[in-house]
N, C-alpha and C. Protein backbone atom coordinates (compact mmCIF):
# COMPACT_ATOMS: atom_id res chain seq x y z
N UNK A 1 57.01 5.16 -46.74
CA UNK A 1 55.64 5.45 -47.18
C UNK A 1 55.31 4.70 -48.46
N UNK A 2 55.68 3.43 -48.35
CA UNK A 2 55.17 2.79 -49.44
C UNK A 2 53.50 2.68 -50.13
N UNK A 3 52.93 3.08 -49.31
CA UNK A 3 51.52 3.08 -49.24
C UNK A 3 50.89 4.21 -49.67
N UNK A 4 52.16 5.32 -49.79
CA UNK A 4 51.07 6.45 -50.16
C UNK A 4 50.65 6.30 -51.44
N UNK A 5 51.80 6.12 -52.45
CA UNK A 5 51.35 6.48 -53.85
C UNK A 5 50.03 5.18 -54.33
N UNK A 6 49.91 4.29 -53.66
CA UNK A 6 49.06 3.10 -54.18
C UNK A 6 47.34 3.91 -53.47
N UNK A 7 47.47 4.46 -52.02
CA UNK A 7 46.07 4.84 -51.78
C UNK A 7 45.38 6.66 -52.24
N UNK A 8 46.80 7.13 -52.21
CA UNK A 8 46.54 8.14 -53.25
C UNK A 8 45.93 8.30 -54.67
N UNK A 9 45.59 7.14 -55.40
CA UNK A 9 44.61 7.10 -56.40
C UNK A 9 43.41 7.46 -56.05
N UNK A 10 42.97 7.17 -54.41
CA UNK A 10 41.52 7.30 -54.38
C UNK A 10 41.57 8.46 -53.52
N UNK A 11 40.91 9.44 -54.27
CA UNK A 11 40.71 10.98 -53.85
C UNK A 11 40.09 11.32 -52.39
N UNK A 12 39.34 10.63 -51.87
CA UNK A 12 39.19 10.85 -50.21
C UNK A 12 40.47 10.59 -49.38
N UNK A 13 40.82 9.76 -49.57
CA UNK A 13 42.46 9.22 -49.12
C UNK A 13 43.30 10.20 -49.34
N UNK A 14 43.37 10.59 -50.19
CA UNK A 14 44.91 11.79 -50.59
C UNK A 14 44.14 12.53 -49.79
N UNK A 15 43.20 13.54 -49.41
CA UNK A 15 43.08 14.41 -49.09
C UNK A 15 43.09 14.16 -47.73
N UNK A 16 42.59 13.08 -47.14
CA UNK A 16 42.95 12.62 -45.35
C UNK A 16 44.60 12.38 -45.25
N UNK A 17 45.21 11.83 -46.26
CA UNK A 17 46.75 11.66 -46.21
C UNK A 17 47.36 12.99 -46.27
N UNK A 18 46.70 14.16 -47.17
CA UNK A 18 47.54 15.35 -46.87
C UNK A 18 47.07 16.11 -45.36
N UNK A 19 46.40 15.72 -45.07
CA UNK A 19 45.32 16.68 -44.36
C UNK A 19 46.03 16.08 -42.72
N UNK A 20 46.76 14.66 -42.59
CA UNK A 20 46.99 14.36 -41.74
C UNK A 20 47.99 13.71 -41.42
N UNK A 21 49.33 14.03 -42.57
CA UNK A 21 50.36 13.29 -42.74
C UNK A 21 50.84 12.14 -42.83
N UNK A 22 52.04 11.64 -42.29
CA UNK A 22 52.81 10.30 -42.68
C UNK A 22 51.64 9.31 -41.36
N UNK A 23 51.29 8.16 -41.16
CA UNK A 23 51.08 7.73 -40.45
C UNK A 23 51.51 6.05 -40.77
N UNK A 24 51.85 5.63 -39.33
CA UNK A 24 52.93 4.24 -39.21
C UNK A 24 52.46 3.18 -38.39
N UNK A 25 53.06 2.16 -38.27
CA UNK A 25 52.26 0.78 -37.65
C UNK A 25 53.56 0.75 -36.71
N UNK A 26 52.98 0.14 -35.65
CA UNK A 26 54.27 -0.60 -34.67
C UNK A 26 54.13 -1.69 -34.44
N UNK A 27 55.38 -2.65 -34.21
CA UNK A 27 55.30 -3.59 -33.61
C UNK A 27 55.17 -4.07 -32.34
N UNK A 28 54.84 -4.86 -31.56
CA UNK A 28 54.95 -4.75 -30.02
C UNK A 28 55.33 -6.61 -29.47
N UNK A 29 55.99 -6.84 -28.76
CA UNK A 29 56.86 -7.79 -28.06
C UNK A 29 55.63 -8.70 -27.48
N UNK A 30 55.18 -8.16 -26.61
CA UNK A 30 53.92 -8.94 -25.33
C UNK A 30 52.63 -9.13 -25.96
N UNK A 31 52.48 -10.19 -27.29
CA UNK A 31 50.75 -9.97 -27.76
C UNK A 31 50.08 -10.38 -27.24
N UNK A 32 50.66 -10.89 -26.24
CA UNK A 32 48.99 -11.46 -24.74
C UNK A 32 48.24 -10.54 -23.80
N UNK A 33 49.73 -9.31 -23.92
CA UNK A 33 48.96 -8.15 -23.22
C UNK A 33 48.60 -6.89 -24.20
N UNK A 34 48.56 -7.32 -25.94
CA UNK A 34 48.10 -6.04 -26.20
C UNK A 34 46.86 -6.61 -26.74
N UNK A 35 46.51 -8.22 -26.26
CA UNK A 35 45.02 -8.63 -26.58
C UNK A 35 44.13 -8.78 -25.42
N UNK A 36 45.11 -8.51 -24.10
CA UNK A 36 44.52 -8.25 -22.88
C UNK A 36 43.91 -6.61 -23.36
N UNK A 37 44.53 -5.72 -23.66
CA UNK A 37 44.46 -4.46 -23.73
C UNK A 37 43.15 -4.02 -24.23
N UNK A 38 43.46 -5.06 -25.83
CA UNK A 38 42.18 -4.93 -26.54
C UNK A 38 40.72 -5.20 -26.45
N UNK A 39 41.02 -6.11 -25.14
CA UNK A 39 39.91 -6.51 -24.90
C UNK A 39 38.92 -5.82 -23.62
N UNK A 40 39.69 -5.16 -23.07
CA UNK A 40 39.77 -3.99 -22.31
C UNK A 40 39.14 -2.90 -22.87
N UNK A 41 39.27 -2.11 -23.95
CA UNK A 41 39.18 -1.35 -24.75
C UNK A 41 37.60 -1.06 -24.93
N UNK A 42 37.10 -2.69 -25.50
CA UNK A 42 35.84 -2.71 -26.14
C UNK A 42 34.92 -2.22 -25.41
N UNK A 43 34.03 -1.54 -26.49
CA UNK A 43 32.81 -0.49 -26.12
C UNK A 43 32.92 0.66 -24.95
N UNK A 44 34.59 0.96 -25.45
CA UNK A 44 34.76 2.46 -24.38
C UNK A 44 35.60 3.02 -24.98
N UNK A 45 35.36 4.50 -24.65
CA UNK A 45 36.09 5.79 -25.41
C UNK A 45 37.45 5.36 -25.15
N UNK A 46 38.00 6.67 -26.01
CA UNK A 46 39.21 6.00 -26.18
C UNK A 46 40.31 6.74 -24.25
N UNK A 47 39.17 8.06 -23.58
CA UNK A 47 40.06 8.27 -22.51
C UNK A 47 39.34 7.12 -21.20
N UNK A 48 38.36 6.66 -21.56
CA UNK A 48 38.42 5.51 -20.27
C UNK A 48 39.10 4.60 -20.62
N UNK A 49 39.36 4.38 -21.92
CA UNK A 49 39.98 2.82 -22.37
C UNK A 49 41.49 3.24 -21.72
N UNK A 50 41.91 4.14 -21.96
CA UNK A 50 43.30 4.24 -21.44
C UNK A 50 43.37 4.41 -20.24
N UNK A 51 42.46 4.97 -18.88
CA UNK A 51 42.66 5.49 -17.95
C UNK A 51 42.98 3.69 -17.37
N UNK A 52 42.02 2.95 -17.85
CA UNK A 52 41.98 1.61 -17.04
C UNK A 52 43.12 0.58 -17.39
N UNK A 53 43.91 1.25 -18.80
CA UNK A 53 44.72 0.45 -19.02
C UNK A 53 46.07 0.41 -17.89
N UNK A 54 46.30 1.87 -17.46
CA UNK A 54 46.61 2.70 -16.57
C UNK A 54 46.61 1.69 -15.15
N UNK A 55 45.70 1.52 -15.00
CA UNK A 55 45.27 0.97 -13.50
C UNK A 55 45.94 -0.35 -13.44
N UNK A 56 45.68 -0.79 -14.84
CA UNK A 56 45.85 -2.27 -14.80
C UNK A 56 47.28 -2.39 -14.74
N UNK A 57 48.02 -1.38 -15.52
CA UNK A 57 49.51 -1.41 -15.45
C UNK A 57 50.08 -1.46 -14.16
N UNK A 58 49.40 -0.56 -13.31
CA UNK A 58 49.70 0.42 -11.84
C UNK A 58 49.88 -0.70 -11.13
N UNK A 59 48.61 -2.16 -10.69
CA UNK A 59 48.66 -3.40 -10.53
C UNK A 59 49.84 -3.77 -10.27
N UNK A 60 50.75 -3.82 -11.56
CA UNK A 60 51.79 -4.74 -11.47
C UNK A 60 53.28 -3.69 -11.53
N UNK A 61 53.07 -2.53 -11.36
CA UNK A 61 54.29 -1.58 -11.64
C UNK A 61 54.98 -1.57 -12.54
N UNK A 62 54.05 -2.01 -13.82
CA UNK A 62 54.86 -2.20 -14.66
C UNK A 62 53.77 -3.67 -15.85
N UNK A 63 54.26 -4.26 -16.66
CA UNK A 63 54.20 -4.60 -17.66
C UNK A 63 53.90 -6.37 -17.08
N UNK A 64 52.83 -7.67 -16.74
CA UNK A 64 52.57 -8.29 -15.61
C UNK A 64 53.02 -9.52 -16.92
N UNK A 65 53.70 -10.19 -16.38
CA UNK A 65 53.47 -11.57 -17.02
C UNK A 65 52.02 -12.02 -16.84
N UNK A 66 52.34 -13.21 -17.86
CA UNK A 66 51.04 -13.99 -18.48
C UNK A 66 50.83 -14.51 -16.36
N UNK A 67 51.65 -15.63 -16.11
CA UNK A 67 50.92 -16.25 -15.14
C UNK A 67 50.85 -15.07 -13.66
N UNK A 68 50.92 -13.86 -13.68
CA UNK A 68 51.15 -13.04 -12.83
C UNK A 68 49.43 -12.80 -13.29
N UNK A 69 48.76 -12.17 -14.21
CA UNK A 69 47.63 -12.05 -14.29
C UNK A 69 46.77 -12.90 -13.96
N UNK A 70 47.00 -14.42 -14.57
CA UNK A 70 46.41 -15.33 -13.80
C UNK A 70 46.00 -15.52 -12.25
N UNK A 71 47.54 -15.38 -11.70
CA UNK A 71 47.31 -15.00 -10.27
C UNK A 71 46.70 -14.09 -9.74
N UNK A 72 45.87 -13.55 -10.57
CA UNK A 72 45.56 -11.62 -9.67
C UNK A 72 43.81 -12.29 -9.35
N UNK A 73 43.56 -12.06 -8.25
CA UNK A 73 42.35 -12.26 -7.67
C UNK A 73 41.04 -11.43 -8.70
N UNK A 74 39.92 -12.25 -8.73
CA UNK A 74 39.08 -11.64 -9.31
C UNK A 74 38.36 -10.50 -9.08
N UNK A 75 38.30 -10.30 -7.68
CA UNK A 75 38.19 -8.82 -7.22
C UNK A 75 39.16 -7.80 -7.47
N UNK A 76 40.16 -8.01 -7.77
CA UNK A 76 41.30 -7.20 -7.77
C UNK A 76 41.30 -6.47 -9.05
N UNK A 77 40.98 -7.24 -9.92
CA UNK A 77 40.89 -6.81 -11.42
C UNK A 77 39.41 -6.22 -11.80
N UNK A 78 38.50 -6.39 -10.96
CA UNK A 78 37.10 -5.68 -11.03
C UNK A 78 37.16 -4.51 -10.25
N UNK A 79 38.16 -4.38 -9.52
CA UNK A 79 38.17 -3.09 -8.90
C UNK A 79 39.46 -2.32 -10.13
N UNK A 80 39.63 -2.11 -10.95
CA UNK A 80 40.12 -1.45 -11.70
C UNK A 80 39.23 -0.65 -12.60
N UNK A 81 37.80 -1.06 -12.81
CA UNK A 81 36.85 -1.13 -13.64
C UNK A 81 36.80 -1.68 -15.16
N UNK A 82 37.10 -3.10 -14.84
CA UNK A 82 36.70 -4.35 -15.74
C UNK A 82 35.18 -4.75 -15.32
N UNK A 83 34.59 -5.34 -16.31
CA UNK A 83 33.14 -5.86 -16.14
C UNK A 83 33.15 -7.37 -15.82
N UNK A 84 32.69 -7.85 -15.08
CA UNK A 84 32.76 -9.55 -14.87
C UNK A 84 32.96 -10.15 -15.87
N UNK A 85 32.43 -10.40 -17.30
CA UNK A 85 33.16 -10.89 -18.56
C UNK A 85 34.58 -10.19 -19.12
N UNK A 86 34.71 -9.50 -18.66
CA UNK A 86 35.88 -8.89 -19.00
C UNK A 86 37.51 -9.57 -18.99
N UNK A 87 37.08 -9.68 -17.01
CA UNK A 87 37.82 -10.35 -15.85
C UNK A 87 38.41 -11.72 -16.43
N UNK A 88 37.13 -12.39 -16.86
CA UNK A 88 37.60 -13.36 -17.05
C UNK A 88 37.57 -13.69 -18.88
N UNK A 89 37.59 -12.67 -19.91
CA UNK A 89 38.17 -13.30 -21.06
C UNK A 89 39.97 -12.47 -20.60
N UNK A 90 40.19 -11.65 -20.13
CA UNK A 90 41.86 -11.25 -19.62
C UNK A 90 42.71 -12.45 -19.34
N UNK A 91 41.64 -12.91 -18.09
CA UNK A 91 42.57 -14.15 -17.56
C UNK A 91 42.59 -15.15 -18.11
N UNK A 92 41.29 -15.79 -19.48
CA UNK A 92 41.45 -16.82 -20.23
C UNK A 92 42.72 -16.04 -21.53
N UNK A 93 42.66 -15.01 -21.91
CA UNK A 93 43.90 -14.75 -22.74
C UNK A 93 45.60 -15.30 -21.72
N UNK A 94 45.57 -14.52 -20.89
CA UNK A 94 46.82 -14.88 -19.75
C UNK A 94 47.14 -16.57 -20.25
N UNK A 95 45.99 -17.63 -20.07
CA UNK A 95 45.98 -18.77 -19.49
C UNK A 95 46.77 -19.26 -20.94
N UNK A 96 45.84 -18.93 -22.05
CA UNK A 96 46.06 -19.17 -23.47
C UNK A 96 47.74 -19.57 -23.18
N UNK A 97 48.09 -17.76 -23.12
CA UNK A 97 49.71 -17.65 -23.30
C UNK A 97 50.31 -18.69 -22.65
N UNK A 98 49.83 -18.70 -21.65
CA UNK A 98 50.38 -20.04 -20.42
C UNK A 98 50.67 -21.16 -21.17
N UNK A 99 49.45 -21.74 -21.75
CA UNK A 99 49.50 -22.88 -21.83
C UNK A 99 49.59 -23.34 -23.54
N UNK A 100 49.22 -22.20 -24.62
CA UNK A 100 49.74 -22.81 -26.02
C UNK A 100 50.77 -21.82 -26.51
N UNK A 101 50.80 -20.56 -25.89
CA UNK A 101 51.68 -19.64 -26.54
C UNK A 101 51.29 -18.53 -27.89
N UNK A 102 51.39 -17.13 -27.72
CA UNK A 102 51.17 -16.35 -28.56
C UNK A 102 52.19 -15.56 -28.88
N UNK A 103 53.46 -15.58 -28.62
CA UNK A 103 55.03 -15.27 -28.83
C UNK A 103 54.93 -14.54 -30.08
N UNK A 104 55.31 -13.45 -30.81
CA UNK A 104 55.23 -12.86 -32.09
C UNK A 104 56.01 -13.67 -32.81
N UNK A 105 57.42 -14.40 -32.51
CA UNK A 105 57.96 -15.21 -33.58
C UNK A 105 56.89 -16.37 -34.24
N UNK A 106 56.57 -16.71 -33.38
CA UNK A 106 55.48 -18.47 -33.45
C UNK A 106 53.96 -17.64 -34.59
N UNK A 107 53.39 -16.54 -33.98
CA UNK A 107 52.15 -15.74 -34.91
C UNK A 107 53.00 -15.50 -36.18
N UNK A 108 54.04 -14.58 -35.97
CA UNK A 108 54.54 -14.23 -37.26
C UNK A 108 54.83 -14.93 -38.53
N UNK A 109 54.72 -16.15 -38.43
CA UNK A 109 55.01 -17.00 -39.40
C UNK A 109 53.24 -17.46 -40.24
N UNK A 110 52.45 -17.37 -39.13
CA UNK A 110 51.07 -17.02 -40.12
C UNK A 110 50.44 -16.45 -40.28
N UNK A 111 49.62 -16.57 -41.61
CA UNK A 111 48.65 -15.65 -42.09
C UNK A 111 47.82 -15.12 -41.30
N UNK A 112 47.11 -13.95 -41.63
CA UNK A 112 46.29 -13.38 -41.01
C UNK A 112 44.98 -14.02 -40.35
N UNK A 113 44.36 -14.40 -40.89
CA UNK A 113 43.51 -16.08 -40.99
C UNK A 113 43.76 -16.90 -40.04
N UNK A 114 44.85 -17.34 -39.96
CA UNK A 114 45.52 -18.42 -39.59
C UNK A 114 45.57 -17.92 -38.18
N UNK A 115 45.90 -16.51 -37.93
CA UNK A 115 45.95 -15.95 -36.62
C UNK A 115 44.41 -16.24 -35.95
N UNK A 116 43.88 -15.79 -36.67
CA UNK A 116 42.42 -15.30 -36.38
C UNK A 116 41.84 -16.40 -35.78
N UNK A 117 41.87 -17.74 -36.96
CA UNK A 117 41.65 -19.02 -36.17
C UNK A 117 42.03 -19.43 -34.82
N UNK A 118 43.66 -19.05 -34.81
CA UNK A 118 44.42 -19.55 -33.99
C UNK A 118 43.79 -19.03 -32.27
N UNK A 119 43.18 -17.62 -32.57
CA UNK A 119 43.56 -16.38 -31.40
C UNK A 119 41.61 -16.90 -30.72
N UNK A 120 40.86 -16.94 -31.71
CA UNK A 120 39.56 -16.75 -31.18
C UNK A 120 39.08 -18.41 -30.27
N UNK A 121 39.68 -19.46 -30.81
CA UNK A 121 39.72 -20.07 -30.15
C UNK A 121 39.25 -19.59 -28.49
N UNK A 122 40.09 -18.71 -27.70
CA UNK A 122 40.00 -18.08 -26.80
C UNK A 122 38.62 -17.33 -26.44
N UNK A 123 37.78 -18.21 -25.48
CA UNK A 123 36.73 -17.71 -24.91
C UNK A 123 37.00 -15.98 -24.71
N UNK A 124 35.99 -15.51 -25.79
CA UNK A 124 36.12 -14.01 -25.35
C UNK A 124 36.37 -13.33 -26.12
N UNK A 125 37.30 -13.68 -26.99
CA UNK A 125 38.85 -13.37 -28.08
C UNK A 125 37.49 -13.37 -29.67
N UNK A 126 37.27 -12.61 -30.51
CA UNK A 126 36.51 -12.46 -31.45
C UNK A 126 37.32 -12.13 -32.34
N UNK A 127 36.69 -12.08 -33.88
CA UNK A 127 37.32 -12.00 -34.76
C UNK A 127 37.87 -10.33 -35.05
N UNK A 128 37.05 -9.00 -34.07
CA UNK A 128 37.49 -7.87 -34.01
C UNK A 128 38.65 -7.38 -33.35
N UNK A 129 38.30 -8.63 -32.65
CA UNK A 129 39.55 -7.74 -31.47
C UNK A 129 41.09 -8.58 -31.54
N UNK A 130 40.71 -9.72 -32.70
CA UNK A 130 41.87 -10.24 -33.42
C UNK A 130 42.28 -9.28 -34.48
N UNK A 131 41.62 -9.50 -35.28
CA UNK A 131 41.85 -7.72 -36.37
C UNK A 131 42.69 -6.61 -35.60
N UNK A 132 42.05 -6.07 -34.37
CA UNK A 132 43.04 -4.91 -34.04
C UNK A 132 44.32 -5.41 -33.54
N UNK A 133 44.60 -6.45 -32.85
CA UNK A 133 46.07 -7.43 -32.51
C UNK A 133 47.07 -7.10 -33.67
N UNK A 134 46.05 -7.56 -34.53
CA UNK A 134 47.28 -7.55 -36.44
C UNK A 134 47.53 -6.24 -36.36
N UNK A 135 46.82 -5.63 -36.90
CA UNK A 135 46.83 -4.11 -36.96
C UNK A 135 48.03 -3.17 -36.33
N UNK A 136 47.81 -3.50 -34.63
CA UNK A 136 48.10 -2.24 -33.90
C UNK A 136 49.49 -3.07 -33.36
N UNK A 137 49.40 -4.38 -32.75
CA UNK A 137 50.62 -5.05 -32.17
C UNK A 137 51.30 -5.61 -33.31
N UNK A 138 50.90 -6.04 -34.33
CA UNK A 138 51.78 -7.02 -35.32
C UNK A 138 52.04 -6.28 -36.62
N UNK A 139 51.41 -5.01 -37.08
CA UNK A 139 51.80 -4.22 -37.90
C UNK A 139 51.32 -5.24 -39.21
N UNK A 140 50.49 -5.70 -39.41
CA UNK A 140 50.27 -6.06 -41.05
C UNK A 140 49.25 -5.06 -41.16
N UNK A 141 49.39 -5.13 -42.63
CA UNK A 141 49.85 -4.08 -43.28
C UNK A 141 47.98 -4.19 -44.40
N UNK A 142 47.59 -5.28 -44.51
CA UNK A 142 46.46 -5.18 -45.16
C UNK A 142 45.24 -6.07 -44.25
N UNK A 143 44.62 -4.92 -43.35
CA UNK A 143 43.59 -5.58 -42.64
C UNK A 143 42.61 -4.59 -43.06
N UNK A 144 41.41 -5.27 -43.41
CA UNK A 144 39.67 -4.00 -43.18
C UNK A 144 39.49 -4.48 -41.95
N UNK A 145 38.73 -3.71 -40.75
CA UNK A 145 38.07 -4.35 -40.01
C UNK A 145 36.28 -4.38 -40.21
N UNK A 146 35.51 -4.69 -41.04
CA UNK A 146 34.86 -4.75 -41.51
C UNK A 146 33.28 -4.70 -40.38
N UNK A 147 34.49 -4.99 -39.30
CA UNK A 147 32.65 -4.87 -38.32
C UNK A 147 32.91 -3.86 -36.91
N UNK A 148 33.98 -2.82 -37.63
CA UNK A 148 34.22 -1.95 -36.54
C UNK A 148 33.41 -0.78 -36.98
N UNK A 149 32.64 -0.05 -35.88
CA UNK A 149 31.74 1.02 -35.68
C UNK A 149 31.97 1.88 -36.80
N UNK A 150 33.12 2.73 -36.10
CA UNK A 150 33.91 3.64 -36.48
C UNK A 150 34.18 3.42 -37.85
N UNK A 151 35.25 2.38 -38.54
CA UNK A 151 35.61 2.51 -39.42
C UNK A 151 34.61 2.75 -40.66
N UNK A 152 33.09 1.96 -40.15
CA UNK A 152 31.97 1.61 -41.39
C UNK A 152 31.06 3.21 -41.31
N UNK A 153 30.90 3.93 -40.42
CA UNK A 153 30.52 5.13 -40.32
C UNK A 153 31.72 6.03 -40.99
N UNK A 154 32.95 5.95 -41.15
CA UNK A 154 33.91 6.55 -41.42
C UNK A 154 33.17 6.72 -42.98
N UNK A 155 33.73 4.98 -43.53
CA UNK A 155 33.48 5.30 -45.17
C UNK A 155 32.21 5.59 -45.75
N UNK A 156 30.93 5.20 -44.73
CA UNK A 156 29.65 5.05 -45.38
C UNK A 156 29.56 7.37 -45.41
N UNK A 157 29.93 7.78 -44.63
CA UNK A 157 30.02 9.10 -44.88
C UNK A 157 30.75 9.66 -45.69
N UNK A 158 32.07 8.72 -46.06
CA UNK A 158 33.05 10.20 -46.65
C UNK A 158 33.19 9.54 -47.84
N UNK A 159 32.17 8.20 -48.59
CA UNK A 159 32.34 7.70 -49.53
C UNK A 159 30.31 8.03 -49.88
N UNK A 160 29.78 8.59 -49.19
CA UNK A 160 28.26 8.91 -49.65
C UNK A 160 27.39 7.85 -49.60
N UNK A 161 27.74 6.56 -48.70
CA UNK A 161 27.10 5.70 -49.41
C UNK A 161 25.58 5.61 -48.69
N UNK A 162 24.95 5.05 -49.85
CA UNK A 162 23.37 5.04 -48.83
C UNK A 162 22.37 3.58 -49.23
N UNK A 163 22.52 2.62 -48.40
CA UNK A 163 21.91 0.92 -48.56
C UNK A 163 21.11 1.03 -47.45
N UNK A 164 19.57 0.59 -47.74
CA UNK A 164 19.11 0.39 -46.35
C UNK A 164 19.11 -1.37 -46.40
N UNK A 165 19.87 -1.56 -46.66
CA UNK A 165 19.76 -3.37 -46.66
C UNK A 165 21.31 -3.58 -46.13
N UNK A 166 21.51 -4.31 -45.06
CA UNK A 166 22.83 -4.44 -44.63
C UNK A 166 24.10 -4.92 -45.31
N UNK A 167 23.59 -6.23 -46.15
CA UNK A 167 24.50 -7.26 -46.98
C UNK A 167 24.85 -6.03 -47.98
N UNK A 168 23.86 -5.11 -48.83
CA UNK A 168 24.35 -4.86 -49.97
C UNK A 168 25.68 -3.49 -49.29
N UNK A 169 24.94 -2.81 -48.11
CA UNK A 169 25.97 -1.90 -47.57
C UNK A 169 27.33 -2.28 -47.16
N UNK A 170 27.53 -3.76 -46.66
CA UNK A 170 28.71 -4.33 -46.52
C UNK A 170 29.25 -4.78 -48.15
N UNK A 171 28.53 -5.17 -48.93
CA UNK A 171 29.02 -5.47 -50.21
C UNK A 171 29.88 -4.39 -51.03
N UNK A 172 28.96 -3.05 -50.54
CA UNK A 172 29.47 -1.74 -51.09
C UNK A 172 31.04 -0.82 -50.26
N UNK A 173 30.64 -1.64 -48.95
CA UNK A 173 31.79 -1.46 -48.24
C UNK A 173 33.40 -2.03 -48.66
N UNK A 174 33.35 -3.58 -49.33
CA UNK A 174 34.23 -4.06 -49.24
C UNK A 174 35.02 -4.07 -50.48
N UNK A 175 33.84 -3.65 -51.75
CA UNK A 175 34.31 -3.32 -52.79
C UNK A 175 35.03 -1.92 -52.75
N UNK A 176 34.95 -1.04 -51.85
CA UNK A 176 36.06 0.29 -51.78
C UNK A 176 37.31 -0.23 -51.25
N UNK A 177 36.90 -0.58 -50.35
CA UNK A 177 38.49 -1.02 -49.18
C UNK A 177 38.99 -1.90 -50.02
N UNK A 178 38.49 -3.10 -50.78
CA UNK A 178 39.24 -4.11 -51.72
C UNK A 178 40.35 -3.05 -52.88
N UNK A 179 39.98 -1.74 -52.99
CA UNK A 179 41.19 -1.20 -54.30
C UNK A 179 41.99 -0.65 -52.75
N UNK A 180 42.09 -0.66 -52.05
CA UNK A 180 43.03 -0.39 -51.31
C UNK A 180 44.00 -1.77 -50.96
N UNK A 181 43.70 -2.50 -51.48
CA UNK A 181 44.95 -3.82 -50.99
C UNK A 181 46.22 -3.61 -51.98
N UNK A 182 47.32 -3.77 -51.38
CA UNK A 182 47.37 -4.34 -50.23
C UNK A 182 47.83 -3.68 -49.14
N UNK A 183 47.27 -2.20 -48.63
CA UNK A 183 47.42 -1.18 -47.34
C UNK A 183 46.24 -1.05 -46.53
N UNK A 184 45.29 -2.09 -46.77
CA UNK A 184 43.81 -1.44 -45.94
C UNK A 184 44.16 -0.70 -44.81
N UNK A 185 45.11 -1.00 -44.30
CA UNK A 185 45.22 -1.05 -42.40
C UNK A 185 45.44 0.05 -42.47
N UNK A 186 46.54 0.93 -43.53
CA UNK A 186 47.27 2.70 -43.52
C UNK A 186 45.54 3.02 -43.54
N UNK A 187 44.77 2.62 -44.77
CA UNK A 187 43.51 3.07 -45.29
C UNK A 187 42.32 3.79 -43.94
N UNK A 188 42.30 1.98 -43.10
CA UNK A 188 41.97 2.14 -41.84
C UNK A 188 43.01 3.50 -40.94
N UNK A 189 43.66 3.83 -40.35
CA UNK A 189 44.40 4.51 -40.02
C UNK A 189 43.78 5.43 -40.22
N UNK A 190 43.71 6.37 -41.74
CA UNK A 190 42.99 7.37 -41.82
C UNK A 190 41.63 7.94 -41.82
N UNK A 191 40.88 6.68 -41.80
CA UNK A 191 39.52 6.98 -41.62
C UNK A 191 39.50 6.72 -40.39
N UNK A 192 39.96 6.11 -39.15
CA UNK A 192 39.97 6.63 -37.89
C UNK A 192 40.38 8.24 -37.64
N UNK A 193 41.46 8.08 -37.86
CA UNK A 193 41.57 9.47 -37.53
C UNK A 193 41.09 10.43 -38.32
N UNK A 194 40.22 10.27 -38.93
CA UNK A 194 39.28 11.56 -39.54
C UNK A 194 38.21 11.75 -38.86
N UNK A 195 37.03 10.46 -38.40
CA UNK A 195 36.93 10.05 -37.93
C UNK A 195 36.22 10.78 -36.61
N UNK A 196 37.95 10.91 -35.77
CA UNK A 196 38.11 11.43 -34.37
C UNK A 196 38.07 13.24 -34.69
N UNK A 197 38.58 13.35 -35.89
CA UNK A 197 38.79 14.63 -36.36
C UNK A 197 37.89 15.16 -38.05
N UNK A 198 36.52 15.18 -37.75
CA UNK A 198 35.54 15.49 -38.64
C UNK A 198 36.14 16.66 -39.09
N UNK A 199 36.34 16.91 -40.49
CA UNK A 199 35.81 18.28 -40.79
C UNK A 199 34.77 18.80 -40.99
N UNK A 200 35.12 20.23 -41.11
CA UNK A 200 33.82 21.08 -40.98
C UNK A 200 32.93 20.93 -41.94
N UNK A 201 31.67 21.23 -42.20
CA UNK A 201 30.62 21.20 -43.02
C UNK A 201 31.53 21.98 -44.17
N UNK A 202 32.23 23.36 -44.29
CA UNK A 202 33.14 24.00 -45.15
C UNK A 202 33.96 23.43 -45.73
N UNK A 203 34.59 22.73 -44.81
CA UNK A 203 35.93 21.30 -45.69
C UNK A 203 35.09 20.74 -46.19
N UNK A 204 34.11 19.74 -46.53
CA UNK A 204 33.86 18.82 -46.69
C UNK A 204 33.02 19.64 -48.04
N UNK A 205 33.14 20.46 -48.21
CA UNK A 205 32.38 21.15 -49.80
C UNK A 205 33.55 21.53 -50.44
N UNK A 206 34.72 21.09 -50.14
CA UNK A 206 36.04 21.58 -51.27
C UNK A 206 36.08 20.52 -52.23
């Protein structure tokens, strides 16, 4: 828990950190399929996002290589309930792996940035759904995602903030999350899961 005592200065944080314990990053082996995943994900709850991840697994009995997805017919993968752009930013990620490689040793050696460049390249592949890659498959350790729903409703509520001008609300955004470096991502962590788990109008007057 290296992270607690540094985001524990800022008093919304300690109280989501006590309120919701230790929370941890993992690493994961296959980042072609946890940016297939992610891309899957977008603009759906979190029980359809999983039910289809489900399906997609079911597909292959298991865990599909890069050129095994490639191979999967385009109907095949729309009958899982993927959307026609979907279908095919999956199979341009697959192709990626195919053909330049996204191996965690080869990413791991660069910056976050450097990923970001590297990953969006990929018709489809955006700078959000690179953010959650770091995050959730590669475990670094200081990401904001700065243009995720959730997270900017998280702080603009439990930090009071009120801009009707966008730039200055992102300005006001980044100057909070900036005293959280270098843990944004734990930071992130807990304002998701607060998040998912509002307190009551009663908590929120202590």
């Amino acid at each position: 828990m290296k992270y607690a005592a540094h985001l524990s200065k800022d008093k919304h944080l300690k109280r989501l950190m006590k309120e919701h314990g230790v929370l941890s990053l993992k690493k994961k082996k296959n980042l072609y399929l946890s940016l297939c995943f992610s891309i899957m994900s977008q603009q759906l709850n979190t029980r359809v996002a999983s039910i289809i991840k489900q399906r997609f697994l079911d597909l292959y009995e298991g865990e599909p290589t890069a050129q095994q997805i490639v191979n999967t017919s385009y109907e095949t993968l729309r009958s899982i309930g993927l959307s026609n752009a979907k279908v095919n930013y999956v199979q341009n990620v697959a192709r990626f792996e195919l053909e330049h490689g996204m191996a965690y040793s080869k990413l791991n050696k660069m910056e976050n940035e450097e990923i970001i460049l590297y990953l969006t390249q990929i018709k489809g592949v955006g700078r959000w759904t690179v953010e959650m890659l770091l995050m959730f498959a590669m475990g670094r350790e200081d990401l904001f995602a700065l243009d995720d729903l959730g997270l900017r409703q998280a702080v603009i509520a439990l930090y009071g903030l009120k801009h009707n001008d966008k730039k200055k609300m992102n300005n006001a955004i980044l100057e909070i999350s900036g005293k959280w470096m270098p843990y944004r991502t734990y930071a992130c962590l807990y304002l998701w899961r607060w998040k998912d788990n509002p307190p009551t109008l009663k908590d929120k007057k202590k």
